[in-house]
PDB file of N, CA and C in Angstrom:
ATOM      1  N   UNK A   1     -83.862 -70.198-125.871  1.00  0.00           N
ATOM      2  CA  UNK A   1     -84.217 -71.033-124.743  1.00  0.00           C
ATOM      3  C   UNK A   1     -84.269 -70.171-123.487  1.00  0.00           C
ATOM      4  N   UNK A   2     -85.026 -70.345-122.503  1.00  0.00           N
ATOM      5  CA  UNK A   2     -85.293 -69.597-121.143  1.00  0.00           C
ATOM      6  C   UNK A   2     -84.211 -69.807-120.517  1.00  0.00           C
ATOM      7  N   UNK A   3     -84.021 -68.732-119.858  1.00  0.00           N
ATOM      8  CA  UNK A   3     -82.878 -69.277-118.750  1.00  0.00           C
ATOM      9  C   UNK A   3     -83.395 -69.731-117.412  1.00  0.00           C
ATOM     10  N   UNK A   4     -82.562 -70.277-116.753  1.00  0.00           N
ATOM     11  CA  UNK A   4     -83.186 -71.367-115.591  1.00  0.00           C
ATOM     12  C   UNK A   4     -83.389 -69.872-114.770  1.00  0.00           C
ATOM     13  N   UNK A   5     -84.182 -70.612-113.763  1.00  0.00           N
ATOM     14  CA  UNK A   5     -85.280 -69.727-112.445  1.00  0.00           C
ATOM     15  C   UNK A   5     -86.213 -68.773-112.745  1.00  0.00           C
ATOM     16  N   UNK A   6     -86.284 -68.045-112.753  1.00  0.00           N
ATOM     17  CA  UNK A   6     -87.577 -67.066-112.903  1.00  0.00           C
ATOM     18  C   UNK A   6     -87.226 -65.610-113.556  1.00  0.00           C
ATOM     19  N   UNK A   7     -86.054 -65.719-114.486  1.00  0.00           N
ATOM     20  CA  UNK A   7     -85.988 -64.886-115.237  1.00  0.00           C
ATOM     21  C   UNK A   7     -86.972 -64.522-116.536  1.00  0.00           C
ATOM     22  N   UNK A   8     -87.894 -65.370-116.551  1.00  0.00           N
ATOM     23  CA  UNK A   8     -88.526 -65.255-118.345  1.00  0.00           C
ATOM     24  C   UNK A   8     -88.978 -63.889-117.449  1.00  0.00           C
ATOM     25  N   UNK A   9     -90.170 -63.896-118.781  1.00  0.00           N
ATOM     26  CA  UNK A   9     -90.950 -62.470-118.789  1.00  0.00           C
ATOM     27  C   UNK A   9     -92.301 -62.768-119.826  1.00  0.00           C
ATOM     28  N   UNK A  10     -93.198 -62.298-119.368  1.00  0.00           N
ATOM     29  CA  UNK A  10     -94.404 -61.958-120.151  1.00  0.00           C
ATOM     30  C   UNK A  10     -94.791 -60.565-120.694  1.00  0.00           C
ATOM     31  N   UNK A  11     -93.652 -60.393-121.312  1.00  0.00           N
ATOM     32  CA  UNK A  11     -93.786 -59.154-122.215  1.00  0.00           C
ATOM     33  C   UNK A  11     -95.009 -59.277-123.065  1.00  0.00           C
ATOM     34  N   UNK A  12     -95.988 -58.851-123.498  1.00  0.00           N
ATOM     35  CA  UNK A  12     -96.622 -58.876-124.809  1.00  0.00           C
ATOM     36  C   UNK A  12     -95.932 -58.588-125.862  1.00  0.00           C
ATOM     37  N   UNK A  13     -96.024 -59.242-126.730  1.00  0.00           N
ATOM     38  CA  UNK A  13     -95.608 -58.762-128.230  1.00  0.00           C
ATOM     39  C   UNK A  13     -95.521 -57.469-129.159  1.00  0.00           C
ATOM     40  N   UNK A  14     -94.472 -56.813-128.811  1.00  0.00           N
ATOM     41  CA  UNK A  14     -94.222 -55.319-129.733  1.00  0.00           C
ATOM     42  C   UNK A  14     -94.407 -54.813-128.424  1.00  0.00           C
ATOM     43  N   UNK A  15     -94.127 -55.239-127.030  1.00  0.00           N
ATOM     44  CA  UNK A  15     -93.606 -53.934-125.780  1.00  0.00           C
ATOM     45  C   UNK A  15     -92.121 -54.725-125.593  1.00  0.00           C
ATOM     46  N   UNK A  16     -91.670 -53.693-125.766  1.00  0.00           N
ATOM     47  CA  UNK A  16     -89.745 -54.153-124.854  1.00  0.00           C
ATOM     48  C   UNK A  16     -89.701 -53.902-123.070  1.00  0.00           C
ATOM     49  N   UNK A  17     -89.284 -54.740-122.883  1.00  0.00           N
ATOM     50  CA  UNK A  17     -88.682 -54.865-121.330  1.00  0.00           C
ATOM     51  C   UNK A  17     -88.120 -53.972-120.675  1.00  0.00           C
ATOM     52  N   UNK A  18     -88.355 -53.202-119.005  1.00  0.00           N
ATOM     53  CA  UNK A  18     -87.642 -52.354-118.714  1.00  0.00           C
ATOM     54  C   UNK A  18     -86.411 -52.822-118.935  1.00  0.00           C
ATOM     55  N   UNK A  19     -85.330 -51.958-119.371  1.00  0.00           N
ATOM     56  CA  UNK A  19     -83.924 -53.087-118.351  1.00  0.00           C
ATOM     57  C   UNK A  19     -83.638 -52.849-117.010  1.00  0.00           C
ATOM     58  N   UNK A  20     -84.084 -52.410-116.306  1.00  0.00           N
ATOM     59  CA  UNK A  20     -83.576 -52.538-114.821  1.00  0.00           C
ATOM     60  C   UNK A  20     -84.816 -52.646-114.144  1.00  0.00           C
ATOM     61  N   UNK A  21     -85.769 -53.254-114.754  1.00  0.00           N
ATOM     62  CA  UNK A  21     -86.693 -53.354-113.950  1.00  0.00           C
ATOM     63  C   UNK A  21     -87.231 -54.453-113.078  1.00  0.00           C
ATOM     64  N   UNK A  22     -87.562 -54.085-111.791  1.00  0.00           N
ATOM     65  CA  UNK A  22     -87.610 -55.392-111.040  1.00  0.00           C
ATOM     66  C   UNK A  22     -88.389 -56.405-111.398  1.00  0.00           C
ATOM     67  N   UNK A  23     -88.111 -57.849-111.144  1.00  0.00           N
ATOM     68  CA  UNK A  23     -88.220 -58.994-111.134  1.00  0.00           C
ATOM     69  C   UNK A  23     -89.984 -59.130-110.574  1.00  0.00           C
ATOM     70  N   UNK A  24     -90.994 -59.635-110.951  1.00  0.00           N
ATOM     71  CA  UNK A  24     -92.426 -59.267-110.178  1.00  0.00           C
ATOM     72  C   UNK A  24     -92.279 -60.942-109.476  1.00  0.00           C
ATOM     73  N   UNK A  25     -91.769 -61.738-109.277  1.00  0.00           N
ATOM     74  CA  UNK A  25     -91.906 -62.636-108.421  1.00  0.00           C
ATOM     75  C   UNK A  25     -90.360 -62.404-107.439  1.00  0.00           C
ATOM     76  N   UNK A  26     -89.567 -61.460-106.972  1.00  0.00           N
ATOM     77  CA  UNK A  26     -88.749 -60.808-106.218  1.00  0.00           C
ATOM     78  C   UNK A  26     -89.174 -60.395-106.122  1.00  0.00           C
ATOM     79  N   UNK A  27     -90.461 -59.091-106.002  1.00  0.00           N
ATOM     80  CA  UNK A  27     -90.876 -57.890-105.411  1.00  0.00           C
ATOM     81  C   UNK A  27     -91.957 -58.871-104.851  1.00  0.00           C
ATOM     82  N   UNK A  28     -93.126 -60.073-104.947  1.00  0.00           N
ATOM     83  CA  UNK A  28     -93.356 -60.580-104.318  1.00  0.00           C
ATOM     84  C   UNK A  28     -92.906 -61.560-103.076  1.00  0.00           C
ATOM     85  N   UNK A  29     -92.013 -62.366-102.935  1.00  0.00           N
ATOM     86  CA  UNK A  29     -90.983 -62.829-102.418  1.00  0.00           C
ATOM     87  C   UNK A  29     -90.367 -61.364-101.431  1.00  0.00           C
ATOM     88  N   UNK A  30     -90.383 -60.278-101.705  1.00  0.00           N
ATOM     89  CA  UNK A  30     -89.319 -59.449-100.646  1.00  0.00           C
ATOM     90  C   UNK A  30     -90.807 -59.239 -99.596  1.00  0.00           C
ATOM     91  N   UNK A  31     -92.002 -59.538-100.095  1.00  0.00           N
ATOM     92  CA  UNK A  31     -93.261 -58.737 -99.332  1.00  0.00           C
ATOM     93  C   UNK A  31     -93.167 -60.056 -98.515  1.00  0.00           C
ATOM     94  N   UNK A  32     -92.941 -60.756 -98.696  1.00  0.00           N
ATOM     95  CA  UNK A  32     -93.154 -61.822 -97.397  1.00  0.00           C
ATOM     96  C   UNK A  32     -91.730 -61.860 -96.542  1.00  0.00           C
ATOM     97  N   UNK A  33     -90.647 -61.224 -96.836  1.00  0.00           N
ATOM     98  CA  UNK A  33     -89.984 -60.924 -95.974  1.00  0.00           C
ATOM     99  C   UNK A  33     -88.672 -62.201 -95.789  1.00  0.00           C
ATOM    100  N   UNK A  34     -88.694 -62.948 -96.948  1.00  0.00           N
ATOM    101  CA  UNK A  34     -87.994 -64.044 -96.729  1.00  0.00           C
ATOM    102  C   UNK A  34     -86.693 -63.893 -98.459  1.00  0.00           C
ATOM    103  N   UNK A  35     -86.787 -62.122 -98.143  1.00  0.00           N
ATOM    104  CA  UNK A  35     -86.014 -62.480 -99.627  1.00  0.00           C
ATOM    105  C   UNK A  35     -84.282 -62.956 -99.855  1.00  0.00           C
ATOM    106  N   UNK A  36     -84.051 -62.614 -98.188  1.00  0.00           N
ATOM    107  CA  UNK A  36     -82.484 -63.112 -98.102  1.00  0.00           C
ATOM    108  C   UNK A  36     -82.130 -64.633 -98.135  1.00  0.00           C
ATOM    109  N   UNK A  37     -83.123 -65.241 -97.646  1.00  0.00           N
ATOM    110  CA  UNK A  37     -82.824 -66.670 -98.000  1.00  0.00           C
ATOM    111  C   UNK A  37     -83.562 -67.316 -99.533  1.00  0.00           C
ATOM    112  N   UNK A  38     -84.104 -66.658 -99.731  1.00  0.00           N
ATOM    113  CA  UNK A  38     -84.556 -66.626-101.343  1.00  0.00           C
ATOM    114  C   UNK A  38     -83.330 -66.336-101.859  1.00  0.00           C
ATOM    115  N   UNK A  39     -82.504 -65.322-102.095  1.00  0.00           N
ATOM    116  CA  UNK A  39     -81.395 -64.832-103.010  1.00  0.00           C
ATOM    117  C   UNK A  39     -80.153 -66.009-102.347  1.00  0.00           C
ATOM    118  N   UNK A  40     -80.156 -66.428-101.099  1.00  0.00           N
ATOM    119  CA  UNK A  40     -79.302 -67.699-101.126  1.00  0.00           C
ATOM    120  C   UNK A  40     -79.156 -68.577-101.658  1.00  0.00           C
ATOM    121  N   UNK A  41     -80.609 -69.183-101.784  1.00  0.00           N
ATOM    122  CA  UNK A  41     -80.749 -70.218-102.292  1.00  0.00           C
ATOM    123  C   UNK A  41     -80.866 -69.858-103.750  1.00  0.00           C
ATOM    124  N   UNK A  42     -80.869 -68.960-104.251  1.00  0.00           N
ATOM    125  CA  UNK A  42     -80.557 -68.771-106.072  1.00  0.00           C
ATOM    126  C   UNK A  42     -79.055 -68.914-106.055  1.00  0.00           C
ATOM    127  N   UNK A  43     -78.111 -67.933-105.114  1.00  0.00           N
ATOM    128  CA  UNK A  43     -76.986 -68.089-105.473  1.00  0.00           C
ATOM    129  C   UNK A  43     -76.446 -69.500-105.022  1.00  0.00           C
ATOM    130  N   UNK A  44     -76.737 -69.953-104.471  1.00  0.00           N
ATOM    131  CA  UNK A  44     -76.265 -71.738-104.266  1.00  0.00           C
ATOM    132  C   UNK A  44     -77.133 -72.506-105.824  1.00  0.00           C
ATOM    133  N   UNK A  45     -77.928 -72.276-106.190  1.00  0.00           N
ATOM    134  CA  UNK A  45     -77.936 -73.285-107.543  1.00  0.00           C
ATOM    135  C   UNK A  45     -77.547 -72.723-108.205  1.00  0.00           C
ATOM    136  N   UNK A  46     -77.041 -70.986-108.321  1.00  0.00           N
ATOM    137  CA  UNK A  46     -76.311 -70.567-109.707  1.00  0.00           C
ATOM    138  C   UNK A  46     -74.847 -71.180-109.700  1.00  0.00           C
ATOM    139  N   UNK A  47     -74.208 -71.651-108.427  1.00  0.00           N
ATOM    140  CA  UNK A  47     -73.183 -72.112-108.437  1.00  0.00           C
ATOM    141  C   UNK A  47     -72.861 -73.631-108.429  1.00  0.00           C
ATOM    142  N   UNK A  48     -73.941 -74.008-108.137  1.00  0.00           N
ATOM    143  CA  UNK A  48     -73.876 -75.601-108.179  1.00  0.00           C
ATOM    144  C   UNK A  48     -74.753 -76.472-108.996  1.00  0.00           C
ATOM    145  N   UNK A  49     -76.118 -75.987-109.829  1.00  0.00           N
ATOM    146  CA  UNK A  49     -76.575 -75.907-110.858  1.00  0.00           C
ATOM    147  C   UNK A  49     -77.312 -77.345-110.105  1.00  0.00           C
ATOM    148  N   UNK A  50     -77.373 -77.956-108.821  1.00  0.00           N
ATOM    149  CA  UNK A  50     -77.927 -79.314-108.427  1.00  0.00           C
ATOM    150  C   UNK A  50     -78.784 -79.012-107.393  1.00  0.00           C
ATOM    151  N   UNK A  51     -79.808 -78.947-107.121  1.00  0.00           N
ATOM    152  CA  UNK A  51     -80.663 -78.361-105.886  1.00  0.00           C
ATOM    153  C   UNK A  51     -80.313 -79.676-104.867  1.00  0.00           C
ATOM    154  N   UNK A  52     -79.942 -80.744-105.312  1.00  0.00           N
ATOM    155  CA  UNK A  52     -79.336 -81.130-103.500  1.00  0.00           C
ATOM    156  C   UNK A  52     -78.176 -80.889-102.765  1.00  0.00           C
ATOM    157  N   UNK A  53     -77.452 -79.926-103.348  1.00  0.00           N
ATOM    158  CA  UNK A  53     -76.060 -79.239-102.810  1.00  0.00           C
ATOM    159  C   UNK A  53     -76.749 -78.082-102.198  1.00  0.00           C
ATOM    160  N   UNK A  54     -78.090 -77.622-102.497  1.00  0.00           N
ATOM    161  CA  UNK A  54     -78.429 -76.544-101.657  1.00  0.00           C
ATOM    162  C   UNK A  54     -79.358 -77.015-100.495  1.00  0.00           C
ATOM    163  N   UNK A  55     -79.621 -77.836 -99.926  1.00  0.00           N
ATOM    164  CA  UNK A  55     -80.542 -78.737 -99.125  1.00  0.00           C
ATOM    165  C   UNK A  55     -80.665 -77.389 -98.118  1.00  0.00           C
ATOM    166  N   UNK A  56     -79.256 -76.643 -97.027  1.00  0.00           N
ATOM    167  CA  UNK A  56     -79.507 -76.016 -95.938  1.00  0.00           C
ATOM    168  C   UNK A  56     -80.577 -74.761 -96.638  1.00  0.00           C
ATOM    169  N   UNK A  57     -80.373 -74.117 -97.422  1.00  0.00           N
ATOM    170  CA  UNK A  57     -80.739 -72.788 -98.463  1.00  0.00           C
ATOM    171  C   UNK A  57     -82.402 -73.310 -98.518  1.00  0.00           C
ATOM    172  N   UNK A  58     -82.575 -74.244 -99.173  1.00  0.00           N
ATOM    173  CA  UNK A  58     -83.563 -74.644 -99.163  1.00  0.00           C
ATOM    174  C   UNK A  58     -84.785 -74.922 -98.312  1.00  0.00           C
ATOM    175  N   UNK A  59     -83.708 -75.633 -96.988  1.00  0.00           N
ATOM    176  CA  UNK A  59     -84.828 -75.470 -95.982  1.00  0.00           C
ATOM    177  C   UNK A  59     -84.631 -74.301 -95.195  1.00  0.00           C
ATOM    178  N   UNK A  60     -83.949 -73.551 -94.985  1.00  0.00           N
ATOM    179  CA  UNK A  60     -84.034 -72.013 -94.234  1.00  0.00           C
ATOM    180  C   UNK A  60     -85.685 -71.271 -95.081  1.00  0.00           C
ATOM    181  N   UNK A  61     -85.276 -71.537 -96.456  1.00  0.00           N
ATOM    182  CA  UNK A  61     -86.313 -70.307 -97.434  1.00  0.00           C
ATOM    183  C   UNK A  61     -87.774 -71.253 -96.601  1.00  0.00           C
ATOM    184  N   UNK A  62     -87.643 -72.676 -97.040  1.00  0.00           N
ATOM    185  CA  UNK A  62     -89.284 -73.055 -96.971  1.00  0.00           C
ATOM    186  C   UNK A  62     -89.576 -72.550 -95.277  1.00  0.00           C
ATOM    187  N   UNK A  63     -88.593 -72.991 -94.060  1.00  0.00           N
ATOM    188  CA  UNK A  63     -89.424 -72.693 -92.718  1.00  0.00           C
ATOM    189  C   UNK A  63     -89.277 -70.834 -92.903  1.00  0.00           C
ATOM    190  N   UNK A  64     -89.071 -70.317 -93.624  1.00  0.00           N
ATOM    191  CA  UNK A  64     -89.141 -68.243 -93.487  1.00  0.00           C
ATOM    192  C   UNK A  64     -90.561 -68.841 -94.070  1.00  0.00           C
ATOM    193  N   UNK A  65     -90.840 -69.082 -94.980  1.00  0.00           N
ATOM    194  CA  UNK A  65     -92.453 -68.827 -95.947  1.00  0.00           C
ATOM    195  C   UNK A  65     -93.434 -69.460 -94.521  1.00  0.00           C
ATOM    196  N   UNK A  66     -92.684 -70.711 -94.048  1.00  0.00           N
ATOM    197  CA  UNK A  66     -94.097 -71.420 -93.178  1.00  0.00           C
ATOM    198  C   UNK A  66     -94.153 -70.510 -92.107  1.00  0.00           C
ATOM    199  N   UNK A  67     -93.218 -69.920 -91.220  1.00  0.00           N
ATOM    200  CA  UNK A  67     -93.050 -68.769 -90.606  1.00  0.00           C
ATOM    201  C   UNK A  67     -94.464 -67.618 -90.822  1.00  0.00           C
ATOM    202  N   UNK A  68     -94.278 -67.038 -92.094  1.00  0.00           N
ATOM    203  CA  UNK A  68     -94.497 -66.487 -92.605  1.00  0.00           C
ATOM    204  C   UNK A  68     -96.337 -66.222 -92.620  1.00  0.00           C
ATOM    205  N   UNK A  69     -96.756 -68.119 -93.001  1.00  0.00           N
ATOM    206  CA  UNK A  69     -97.739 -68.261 -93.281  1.00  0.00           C
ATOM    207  C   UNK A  69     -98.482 -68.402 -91.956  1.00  0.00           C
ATOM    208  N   UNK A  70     -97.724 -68.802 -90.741  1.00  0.00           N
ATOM    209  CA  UNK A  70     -98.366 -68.885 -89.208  1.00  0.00           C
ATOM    210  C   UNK A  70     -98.853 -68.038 -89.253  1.00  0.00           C
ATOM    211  N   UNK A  71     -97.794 -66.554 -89.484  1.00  0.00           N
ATOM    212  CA  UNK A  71     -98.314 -65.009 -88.710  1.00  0.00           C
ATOM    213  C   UNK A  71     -99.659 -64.585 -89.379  1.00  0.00           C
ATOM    214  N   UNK A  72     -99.963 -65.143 -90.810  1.00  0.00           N
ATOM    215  CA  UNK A  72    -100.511 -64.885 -91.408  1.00  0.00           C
ATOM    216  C   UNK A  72    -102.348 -65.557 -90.888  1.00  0.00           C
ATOM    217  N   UNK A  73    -102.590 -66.432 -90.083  1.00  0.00           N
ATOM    218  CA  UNK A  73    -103.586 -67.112 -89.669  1.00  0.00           C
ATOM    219  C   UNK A  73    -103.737 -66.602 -88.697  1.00  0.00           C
TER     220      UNK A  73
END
């Protein structure tokens, strides 16, 4: 079974996985510059496993992305 958040992987079949290799939706996520409230809000549902115990985490990450997306227009 997958583990929760964005750990899978699309390995092809008969290639093995780096092991320390970075995460490709974290190396996207750090390019927009919002990866500290990204890694908050993972560690608030790794600990509370309920995304409405993370409500503040949650909305810090979405206004960094809308932030994000102003500078971007």
């Amino acid at each position: 079974m997958a583990k929760p958040g964005h750990s899978w992987s699309r390995v092809p079949a008969g290639k093995e996985e780096e092991e320390e290799g970075e995460d490709p939706l974290d190396a996207r996520i750090a390019r927009t510059g919002c990866l500290e409230q990204h890694r908050e809000l993972q560690e608030c549902m790794e600990e509370h496993r309920d995304w409405r115990h993370c409500q503040a985490q949650l909305r810090a990450f979405g206004a960094c992305m809308a932030r994000r997306e102003q500078r971007e227009r």
